[in-house]
C-alpha atoms as a PDB file:
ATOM      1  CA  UNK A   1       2.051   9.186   3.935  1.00  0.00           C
ATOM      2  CA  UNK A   2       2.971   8.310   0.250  1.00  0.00           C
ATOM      3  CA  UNK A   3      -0.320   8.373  -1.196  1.00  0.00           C
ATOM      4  CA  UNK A   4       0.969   7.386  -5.047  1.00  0.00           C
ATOM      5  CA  UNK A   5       1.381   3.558  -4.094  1.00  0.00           C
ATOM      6  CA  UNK A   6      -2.085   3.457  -2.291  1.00  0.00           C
ATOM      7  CA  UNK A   7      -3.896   4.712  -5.355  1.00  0.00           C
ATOM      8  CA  UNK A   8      -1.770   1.712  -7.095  1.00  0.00           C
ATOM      9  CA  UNK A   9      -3.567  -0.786  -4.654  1.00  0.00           C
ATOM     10  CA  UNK A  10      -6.683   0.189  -5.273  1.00  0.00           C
ATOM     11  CA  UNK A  11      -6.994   0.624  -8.895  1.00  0.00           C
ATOM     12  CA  UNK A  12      -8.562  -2.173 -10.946  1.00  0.00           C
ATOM     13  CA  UNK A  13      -9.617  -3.262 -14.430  1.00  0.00           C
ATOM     14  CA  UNK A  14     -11.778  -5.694 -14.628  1.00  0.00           C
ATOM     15  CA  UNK A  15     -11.081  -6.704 -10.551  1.00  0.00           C
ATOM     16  CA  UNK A  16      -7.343  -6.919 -11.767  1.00  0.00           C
ATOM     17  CA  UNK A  17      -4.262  -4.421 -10.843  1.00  0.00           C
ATOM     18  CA  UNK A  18      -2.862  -2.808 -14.058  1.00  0.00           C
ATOM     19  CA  UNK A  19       0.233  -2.711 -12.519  1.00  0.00           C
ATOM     20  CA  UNK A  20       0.435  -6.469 -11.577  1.00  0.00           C
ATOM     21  CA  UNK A  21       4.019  -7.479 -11.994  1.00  0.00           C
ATOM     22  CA  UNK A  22       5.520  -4.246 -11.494  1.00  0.00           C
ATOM     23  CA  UNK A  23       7.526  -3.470  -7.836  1.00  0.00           C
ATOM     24  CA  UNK A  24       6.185  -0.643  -5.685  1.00  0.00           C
ATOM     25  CA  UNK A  25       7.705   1.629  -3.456  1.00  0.00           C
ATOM     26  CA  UNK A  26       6.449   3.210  -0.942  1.00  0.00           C
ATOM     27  CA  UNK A  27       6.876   3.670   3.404  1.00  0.00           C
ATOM     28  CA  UNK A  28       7.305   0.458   5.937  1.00  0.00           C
ATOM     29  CA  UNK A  29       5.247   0.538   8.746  1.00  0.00           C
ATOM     30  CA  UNK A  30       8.307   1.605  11.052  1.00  0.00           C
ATOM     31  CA  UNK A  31       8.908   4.257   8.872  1.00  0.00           C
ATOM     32  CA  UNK A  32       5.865   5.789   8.940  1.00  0.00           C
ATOM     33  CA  UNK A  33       5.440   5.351  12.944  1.00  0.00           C
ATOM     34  CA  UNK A  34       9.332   6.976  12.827  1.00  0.00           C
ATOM     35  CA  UNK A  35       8.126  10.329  11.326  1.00  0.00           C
ATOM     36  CA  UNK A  36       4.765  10.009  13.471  1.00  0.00           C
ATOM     37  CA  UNK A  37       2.438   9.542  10.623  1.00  0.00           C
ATOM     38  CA  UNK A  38       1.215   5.960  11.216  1.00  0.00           C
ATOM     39  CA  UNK A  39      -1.384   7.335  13.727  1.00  0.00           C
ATOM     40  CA  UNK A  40      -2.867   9.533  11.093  1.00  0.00           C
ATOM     41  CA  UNK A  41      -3.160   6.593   8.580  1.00  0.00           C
ATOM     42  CA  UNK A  42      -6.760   4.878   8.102  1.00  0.00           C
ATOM     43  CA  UNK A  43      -4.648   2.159   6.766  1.00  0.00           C
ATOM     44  CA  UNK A  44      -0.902   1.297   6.368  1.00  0.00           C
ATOM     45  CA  UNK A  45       0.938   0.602   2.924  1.00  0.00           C
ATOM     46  CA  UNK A  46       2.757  -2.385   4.260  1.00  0.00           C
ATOM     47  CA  UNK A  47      -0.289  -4.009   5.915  1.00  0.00           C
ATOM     48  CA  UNK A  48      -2.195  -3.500   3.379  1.00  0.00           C
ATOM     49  CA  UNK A  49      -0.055  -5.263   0.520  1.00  0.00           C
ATOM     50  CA  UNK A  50       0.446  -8.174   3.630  1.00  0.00           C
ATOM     51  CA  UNK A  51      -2.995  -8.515   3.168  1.00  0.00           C
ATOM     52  CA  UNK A  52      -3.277  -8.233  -0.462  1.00  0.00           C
ATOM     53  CA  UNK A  53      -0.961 -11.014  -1.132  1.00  0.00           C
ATOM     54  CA  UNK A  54      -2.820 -13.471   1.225  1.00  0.00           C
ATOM     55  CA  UNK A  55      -5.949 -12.934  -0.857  1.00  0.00           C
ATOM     56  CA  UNK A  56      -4.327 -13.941  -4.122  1.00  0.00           C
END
């Protein structure tokens, strides 16, 4: 799992993202379940930025 872009998501100053406005890159869900790390994950990238952009 690409660990750089989950660090991203959960850094904030002053309960905002320093890297608001910039794009990310990291694995889809169906590529991580392709190289069999999905079921290794606590969480998944894509999911969780699904769920971060409902909260905004």
């Amino acid at each position: 799992m690409a660990t750089a872009p989950a660090l991203l998501l959960a850094t904030r100053i002053n309960g905002e993202s320093p890297f608001k406005g910039y794009r990310v890159t990291g694995f889809t869900d169906e590529e991580a379940e392709a190289v069999g790390l999905a079921s290794r994950a606590p969480w998944l990238l894509e999911d969780e930025d699904r769920l971060l952009e409902l909260l905004k």
